[in-house]
Each structure stands twice: as structure tokens, then as C-alpha cells.
N, C-alpha and C. Protein backbone atom coordinates (compact mmCIF):
# COMPACT_ATOMS: atom_id res chain seq x y z
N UNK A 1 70.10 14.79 -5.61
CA UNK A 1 69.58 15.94 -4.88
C UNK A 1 68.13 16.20 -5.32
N UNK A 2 67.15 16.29 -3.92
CA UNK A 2 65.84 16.88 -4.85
C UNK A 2 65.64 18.42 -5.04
N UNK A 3 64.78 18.09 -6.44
CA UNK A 3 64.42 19.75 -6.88
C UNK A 3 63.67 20.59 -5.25
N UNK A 4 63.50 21.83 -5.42
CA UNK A 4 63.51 22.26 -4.21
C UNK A 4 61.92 23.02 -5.11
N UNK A 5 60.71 22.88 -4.59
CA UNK A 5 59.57 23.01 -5.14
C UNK A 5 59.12 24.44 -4.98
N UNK A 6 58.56 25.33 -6.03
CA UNK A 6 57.73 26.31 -5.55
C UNK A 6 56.59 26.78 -6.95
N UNK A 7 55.82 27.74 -5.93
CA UNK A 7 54.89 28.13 -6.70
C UNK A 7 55.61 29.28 -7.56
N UNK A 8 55.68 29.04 -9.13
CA UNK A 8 56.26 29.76 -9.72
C UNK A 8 55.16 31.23 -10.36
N UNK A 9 54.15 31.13 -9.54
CA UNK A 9 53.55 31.90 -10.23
C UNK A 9 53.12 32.87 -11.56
N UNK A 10 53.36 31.83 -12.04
CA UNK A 10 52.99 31.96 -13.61
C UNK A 10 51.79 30.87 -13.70
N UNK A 11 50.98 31.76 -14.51
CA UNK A 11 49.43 31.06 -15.01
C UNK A 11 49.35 31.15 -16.66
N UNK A 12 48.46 30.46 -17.17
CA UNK A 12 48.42 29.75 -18.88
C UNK A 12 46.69 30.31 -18.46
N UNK A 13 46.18 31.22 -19.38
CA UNK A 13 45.60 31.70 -19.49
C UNK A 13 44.66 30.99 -20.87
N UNK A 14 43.25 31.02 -20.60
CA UNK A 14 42.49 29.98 -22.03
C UNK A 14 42.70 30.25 -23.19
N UNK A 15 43.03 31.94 -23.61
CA UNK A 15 43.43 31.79 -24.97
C UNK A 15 45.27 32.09 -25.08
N UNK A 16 46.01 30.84 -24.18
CA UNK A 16 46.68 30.19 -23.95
C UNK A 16 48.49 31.69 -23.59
N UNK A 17 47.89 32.93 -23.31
CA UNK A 17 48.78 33.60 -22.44
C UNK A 17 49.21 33.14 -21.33
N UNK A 18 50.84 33.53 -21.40
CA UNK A 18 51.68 33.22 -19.90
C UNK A 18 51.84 34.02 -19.65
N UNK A 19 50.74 34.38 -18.41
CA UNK A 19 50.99 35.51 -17.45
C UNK A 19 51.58 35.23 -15.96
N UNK A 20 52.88 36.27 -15.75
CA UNK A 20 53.51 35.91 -14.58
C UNK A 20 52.66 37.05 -13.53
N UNK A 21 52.88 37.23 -12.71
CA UNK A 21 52.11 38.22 -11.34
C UNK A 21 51.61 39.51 -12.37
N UNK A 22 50.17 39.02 -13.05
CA UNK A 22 49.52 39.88 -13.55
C UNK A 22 50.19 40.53 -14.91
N UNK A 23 51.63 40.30 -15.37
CA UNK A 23 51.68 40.71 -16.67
C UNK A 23 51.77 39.61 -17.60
N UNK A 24 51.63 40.74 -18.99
CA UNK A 24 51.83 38.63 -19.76
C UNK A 24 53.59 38.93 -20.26
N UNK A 25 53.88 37.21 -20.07
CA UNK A 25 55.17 37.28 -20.79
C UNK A 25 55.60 37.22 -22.08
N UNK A 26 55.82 38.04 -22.83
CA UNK A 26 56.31 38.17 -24.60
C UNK A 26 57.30 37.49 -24.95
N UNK A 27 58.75 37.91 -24.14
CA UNK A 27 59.75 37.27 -24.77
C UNK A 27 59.66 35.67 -25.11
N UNK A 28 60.15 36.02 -26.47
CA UNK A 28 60.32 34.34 -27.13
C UNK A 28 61.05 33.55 -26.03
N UNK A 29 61.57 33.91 -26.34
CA UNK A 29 63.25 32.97 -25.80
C UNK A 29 62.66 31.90 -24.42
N UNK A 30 62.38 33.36 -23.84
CA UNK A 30 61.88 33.07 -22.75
C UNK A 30 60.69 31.99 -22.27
N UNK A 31 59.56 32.39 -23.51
CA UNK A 31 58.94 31.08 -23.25
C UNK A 31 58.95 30.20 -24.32
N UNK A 32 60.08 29.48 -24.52
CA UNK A 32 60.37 28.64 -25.50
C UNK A 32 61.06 28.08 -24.55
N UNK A 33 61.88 28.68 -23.81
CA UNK A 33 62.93 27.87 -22.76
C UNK A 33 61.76 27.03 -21.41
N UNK A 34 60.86 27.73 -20.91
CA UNK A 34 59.76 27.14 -20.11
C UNK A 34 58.98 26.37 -20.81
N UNK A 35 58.54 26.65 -22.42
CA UNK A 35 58.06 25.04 -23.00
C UNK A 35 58.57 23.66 -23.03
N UNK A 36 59.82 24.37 -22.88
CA UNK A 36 61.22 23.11 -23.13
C UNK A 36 60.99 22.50 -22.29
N UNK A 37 61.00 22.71 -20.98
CA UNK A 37 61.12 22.54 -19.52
C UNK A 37 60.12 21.93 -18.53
N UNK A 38 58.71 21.95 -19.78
CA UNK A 38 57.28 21.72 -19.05
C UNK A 38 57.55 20.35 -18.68
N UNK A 39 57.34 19.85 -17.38
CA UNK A 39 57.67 18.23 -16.99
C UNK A 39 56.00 18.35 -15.82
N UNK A 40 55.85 17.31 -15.75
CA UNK A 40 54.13 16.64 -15.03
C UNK A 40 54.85 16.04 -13.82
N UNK A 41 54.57 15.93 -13.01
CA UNK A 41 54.18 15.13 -11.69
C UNK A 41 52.92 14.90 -11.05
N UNK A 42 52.82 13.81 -9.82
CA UNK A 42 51.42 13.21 -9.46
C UNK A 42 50.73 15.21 -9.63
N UNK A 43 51.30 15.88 -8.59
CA UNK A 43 50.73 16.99 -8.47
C UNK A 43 50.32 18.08 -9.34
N UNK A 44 51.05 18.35 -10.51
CA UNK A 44 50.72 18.99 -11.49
C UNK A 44 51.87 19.19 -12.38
N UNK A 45 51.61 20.38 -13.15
CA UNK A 45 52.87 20.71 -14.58
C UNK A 45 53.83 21.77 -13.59
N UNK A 46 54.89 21.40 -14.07
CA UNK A 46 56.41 22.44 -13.36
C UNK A 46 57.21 22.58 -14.60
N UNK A 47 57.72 23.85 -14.40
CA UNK A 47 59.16 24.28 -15.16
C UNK A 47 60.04 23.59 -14.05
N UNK A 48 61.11 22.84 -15.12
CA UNK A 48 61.81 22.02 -14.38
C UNK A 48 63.20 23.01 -14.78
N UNK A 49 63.70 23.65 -13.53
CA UNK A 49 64.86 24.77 -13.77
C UNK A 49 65.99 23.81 -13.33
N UNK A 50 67.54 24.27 -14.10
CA UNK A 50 68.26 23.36 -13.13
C UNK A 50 69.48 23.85 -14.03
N UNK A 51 70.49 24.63 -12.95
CA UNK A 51 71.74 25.17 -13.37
C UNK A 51 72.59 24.67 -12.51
N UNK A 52 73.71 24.23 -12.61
CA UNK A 52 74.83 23.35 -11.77
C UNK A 52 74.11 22.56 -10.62
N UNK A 53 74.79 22.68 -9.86
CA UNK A 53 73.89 21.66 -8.52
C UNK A 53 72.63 21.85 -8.43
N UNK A 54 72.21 23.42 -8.79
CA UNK A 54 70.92 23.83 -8.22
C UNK A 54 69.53 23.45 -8.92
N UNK A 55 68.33 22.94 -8.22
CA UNK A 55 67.42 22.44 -9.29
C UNK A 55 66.12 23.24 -8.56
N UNK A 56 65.34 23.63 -9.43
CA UNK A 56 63.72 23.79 -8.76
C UNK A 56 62.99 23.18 -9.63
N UNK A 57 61.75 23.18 -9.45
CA UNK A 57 60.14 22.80 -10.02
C UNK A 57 59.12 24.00 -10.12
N UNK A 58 59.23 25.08 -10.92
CA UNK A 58 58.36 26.12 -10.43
C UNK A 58 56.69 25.45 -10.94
N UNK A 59 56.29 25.34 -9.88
CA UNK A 59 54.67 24.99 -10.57
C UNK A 59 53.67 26.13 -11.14
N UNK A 60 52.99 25.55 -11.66
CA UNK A 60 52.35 26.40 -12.79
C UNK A 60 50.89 26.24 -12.69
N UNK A 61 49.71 27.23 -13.06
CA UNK A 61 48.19 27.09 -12.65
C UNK A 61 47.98 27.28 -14.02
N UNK A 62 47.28 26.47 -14.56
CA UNK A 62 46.65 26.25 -16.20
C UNK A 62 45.31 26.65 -16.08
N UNK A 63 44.74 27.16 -17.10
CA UNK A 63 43.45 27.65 -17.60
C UNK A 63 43.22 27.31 -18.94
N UNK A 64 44.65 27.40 -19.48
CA UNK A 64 44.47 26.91 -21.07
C UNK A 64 45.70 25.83 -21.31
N UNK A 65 45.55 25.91 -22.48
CA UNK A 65 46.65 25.12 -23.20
C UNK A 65 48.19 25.31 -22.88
N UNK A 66 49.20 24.90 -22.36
CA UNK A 66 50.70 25.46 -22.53
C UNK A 66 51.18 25.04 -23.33
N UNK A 67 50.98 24.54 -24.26
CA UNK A 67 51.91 24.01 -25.83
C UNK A 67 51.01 23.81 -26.44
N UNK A 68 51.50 24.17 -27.98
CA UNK A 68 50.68 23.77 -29.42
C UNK A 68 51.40 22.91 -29.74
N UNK A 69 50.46 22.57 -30.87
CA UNK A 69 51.01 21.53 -32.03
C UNK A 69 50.92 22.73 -33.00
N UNK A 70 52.05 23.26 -34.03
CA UNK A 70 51.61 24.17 -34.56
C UNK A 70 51.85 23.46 -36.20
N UNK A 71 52.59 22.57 -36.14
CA UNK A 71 52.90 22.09 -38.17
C UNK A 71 52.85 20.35 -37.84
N UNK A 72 52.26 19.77 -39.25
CA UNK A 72 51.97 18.54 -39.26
C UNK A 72 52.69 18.23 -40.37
N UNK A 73 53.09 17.25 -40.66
CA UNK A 73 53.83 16.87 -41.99
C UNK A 73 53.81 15.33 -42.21
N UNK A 74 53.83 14.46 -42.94
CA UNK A 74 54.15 12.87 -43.59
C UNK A 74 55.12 12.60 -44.17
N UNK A 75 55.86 11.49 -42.92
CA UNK A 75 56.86 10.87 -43.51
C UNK A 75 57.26 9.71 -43.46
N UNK A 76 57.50 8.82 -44.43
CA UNK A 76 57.35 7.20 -44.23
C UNK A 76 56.09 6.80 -43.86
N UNK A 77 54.68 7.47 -44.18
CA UNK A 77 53.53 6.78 -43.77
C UNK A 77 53.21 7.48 -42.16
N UNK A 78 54.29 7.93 -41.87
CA UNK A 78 53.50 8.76 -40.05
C UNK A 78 53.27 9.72 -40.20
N UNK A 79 52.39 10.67 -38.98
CA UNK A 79 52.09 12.14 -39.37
C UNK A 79 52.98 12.15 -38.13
N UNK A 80 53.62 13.20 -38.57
CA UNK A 80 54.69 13.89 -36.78
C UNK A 80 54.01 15.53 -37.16
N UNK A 81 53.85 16.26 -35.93
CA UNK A 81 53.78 17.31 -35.12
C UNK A 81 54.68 18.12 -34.76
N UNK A 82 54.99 19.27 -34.99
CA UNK A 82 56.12 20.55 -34.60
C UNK A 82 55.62 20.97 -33.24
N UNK A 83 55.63 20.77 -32.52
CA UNK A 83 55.14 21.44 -30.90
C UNK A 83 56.28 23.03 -31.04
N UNK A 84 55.26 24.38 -30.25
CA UNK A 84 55.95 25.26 -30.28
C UNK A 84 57.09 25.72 -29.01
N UNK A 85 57.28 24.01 -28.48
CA UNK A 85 58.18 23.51 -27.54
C UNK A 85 60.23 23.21 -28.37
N UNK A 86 59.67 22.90 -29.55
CA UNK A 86 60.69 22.59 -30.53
C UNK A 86 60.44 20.93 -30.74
N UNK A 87 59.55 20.51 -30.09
CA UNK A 87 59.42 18.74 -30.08
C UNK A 87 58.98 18.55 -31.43
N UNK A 88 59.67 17.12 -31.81
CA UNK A 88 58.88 16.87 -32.94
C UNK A 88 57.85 15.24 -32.46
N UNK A 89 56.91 15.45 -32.48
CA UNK A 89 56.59 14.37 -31.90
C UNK A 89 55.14 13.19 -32.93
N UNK A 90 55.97 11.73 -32.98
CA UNK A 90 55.19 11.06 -34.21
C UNK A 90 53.57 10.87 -33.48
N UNK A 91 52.11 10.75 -34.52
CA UNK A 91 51.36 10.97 -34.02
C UNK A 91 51.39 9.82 -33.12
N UNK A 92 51.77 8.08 -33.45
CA UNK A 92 52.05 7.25 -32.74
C UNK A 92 51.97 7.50 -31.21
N UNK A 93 52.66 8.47 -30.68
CA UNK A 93 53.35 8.74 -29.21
C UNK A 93 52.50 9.40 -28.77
N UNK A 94 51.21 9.86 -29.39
CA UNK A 94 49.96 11.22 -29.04
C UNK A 94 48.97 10.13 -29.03
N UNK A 95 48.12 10.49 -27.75
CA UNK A 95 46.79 10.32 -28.03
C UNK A 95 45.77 11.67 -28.42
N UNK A 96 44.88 11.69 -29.30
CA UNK A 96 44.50 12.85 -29.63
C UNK A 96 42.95 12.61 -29.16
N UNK A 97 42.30 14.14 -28.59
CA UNK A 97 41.21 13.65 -28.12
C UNK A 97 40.19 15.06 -28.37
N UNK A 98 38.70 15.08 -28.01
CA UNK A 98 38.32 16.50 -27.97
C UNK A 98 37.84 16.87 -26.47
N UNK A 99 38.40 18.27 -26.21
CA UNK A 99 38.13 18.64 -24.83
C UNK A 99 36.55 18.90 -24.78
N UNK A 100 36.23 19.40 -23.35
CA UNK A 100 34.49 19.73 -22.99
C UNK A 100 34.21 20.81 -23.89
N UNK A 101 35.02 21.92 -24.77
CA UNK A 101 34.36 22.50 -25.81
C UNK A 101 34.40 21.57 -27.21
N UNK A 102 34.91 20.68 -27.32
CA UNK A 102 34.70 20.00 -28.41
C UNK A 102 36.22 19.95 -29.04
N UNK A 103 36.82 20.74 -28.42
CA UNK A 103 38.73 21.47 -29.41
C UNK A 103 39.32 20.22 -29.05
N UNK A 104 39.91 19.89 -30.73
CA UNK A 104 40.97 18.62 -30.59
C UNK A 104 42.58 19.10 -29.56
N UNK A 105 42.68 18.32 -28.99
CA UNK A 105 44.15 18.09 -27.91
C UNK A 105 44.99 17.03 -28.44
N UNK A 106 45.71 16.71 -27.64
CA UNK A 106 46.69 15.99 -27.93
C UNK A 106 47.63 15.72 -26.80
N UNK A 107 47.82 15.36 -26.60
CA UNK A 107 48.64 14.71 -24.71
C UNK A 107 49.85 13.45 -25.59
N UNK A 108 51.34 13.18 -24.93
CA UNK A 108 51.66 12.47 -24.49
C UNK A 108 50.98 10.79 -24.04
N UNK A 109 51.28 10.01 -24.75
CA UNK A 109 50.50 8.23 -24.02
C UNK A 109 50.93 8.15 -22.95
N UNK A 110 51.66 8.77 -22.33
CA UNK A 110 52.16 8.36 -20.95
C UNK A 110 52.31 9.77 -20.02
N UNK A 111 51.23 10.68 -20.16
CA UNK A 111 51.12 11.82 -19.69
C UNK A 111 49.47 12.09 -18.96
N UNK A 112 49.64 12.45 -18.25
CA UNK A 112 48.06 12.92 -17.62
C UNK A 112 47.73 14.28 -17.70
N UNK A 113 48.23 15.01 -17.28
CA UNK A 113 48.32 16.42 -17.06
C UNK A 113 48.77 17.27 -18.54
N UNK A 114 50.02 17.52 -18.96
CA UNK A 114 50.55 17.90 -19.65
C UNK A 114 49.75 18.40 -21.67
N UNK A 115 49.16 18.78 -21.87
CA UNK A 115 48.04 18.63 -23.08
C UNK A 115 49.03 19.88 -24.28
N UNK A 116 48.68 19.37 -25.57
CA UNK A 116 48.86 20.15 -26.21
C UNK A 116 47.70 20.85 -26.92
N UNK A 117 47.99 21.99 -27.09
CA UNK A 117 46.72 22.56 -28.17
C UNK A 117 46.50 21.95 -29.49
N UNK A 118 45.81 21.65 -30.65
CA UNK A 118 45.94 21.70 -31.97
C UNK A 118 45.77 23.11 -32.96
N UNK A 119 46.91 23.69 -33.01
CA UNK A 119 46.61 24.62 -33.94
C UNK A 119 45.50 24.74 -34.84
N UNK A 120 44.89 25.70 -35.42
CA UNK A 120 44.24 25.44 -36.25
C UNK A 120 44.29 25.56 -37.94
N UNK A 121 45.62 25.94 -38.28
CA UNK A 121 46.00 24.87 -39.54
C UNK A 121 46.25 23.84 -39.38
N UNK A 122 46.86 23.22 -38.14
CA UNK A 122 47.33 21.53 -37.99
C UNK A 122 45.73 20.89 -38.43
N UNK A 123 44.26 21.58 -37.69
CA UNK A 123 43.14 20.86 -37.63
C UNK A 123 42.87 21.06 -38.62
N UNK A 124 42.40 21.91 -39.23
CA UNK A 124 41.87 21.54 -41.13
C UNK A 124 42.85 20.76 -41.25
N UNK A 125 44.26 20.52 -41.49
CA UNK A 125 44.94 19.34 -42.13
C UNK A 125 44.05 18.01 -42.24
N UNK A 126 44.36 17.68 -40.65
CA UNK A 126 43.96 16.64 -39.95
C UNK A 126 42.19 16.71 -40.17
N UNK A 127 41.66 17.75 -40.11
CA UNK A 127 40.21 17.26 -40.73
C UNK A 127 39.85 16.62 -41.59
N UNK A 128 40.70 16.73 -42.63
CA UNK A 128 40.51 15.71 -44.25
C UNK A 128 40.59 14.45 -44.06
N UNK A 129 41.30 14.01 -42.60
CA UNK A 129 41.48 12.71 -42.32
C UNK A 129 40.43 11.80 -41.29
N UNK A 130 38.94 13.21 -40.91
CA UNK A 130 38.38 12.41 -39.74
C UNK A 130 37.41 11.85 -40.45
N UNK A 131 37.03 10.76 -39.45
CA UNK A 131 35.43 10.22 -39.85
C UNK A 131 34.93 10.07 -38.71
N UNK A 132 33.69 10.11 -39.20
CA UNK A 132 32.54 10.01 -37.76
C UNK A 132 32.16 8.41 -38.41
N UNK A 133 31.17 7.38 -37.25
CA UNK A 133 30.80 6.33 -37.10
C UNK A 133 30.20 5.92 -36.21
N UNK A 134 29.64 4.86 -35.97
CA UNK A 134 28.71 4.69 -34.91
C UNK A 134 29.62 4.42 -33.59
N UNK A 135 30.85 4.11 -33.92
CA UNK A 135 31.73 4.14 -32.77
C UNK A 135 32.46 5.67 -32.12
N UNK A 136 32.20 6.18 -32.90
CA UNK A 136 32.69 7.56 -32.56
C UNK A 136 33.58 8.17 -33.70
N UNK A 137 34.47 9.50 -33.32
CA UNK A 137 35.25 10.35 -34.04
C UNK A 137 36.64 9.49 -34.36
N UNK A 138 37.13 9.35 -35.50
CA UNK A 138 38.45 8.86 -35.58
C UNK A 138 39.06 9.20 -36.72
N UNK A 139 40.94 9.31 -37.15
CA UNK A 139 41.57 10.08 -38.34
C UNK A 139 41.50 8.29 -38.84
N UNK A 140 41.47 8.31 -40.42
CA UNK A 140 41.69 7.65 -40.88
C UNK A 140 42.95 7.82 -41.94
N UNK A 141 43.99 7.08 -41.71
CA UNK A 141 45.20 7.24 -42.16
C UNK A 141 45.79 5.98 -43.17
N UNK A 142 46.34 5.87 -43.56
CA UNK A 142 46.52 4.77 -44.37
C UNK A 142 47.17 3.34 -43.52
N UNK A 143 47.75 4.04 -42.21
CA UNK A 143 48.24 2.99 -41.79
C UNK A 143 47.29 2.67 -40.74
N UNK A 144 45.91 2.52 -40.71
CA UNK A 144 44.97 2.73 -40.04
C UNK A 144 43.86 3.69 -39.34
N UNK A 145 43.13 3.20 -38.19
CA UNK A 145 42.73 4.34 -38.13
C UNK A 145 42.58 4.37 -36.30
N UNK A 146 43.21 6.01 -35.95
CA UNK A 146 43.25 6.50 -34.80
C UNK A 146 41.97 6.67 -34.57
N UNK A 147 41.58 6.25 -33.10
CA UNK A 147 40.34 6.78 -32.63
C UNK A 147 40.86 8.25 -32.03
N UNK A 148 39.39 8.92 -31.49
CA UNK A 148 39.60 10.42 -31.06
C UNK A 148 38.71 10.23 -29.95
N UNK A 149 39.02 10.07 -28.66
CA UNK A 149 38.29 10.21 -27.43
C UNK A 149 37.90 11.51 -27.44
N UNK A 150 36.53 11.33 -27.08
CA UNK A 150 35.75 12.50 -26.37
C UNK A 150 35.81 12.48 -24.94
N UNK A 151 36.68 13.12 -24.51
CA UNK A 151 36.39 12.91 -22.64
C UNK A 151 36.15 13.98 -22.29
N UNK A 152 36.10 14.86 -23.23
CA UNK A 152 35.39 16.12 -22.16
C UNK A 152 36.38 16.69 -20.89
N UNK A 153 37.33 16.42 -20.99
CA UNK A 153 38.27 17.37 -20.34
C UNK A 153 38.49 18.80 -20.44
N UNK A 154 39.35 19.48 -19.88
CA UNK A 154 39.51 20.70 -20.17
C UNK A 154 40.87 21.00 -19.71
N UNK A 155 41.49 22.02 -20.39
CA UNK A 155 42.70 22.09 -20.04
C UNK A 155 43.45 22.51 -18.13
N UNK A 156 42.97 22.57 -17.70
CA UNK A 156 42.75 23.29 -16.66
C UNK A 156 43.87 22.11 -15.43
N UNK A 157 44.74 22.68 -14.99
CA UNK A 157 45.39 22.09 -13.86
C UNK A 157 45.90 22.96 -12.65
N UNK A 158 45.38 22.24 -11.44
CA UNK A 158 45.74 23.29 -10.35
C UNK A 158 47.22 23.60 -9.76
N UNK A 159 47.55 24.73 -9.31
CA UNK A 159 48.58 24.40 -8.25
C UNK A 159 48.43 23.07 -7.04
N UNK A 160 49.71 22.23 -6.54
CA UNK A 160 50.06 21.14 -6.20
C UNK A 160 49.09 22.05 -4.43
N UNK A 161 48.18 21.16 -3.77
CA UNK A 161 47.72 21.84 -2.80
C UNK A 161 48.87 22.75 -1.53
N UNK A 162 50.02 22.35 -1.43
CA UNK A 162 51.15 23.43 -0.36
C UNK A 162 50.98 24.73 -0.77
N UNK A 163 50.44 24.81 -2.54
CA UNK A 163 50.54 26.34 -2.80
C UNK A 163 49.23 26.87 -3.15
N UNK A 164 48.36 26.07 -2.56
CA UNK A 164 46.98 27.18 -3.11
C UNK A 164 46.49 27.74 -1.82
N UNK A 165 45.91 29.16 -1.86
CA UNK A 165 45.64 29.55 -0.87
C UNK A 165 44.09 28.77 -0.04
């Protein structure tokens, strides 16, 4: 069965508030369960809802970040990430990069859309580990060393065009 699509009108605000029709949303629960849920398509990021038969896609208008990386830790030689999604995710599986203000991100290798924030205790961590070079920004880790794309992105993703006015 396909999800049945809409504009869920909820927006991610730059210093990374979820505001639904003009208020912001507080409850935890609540947006811990829509972090859970954040899924990408060609068109953009959706809460992917889905109780017995019934499924939607509420799409979502970004301005900022919708997930952090909020704790970093080493184990067996990897750094893994606490996302405030509940993910634990190894840096392996991240490409990490700096947006058009310069702020380190972090995305999914197989994600376009979808970005995480870097906290900023995760970044002092991870600062002890960068180096600059004539090739650019990169963490140097023992098990090598990650480059850090500068692409100058920004967090910013639109509603899928059926829902923009």
C-alpha cells in the first residue's frame, strides 16, 4: 500500500525549533518519536507515520538542522555518535562536512537531504582531531584520516513542489 502524502506542516527552524502552524513543539516524546521517523525521498524529508494498515509521509520545510549528533565516544578504534534521534551511528557510515557558515554536519553516505547538526561538545571533541593542509580540512584518527568537505551547503530543504504555495 502507498503512504498517502501530505504537507505536515511543521517547519525546523535555524536555531533548529520544530514549529508546527506557528507554535513551537516542546514535548519530548513527541519529538523524539518524529526524529525516529525522519526518512528522505527524491522530494524531500517526511515523518514517516504508520499505524496498522494506515501509512502517511507528513513532509516537512527545513531552515535548520532536524537532528544532532549530541555525544561522541571510542570504541575498538571507531568514533560512533548519539543522534538525539536515539541512533547510534559509527563515524564510518557519516560523511562529515562544513555548511556555507562554516558549521560541521554530518549526513548519512547514502543520504542527500537528511543532515545532522554537530553539537558543540561533540565539536571541541572532534576538534582535537582536525588538521588543516594543503588539501583541505580533515579528522585525523588513528585509523586514518577522514576528509571534511567544504560544500557550502546549508541546511535548508523545501516542501515536495504539490505543497508549496
Amino acid at each position: 500500500m502507498t503512504a498517502r502524502r501530505l504537507n505536515s506542516e511543521i517547519k525546523v527552524l535555524p536555531n533548529g525549533d520544530w514549529i508546527f502552524r506557528d507554535a513551537k513543539i516542546e514535548q519530548k516524546d513527541i519529538l523524539e518519536y518524529f526524529r525516529k521517523n525522519l526518512k528522505e525521498d527524491e522530494d524531500g524529508i517526511y515523518i514517516d507515520n504508520q499505524y496498522g494498515e494506515f501509512s502517511e509521509n507528513g513532509y516537512l520545510e527545513l531552515f535548520g538542522y532536524p537532528l544532532n549528533l549530541i555525544r561522541l565516544w571510542e570504541k575498538e578504534g571507531e568514533f560512533y555518535f548519539l543522534s538525539d534521534s536515539g541512533e547510534e551511528l559509527p563515524l564510518s557510515s557519516l560523511q562529515i562536512a562544513a555548511d556555507s557558515e562554516g558549521e560541521l554536519f554530518a549526513r548519512k553516505k547514502d543520504h542527500l537531504f537528511l543532515k545532522y547538526k554537530i553539537a558543540r561538545n561533540v565539536s571541541s571533541t572532534l576538534s582535537e582531531y582536525l588538521s588543516e593542509s594543503p588539501r583541505g580540512l580533515s579528522l585525523v584518527l588513528k585509523s586514518g584520516e577522514v576528509p571534511i568537505l567544504e560544500t557550502g551547503e546549508h541546511p535548508n530543504v523545501s516542501l515536495p513542489k504539490e505543497f508549496q504555495k
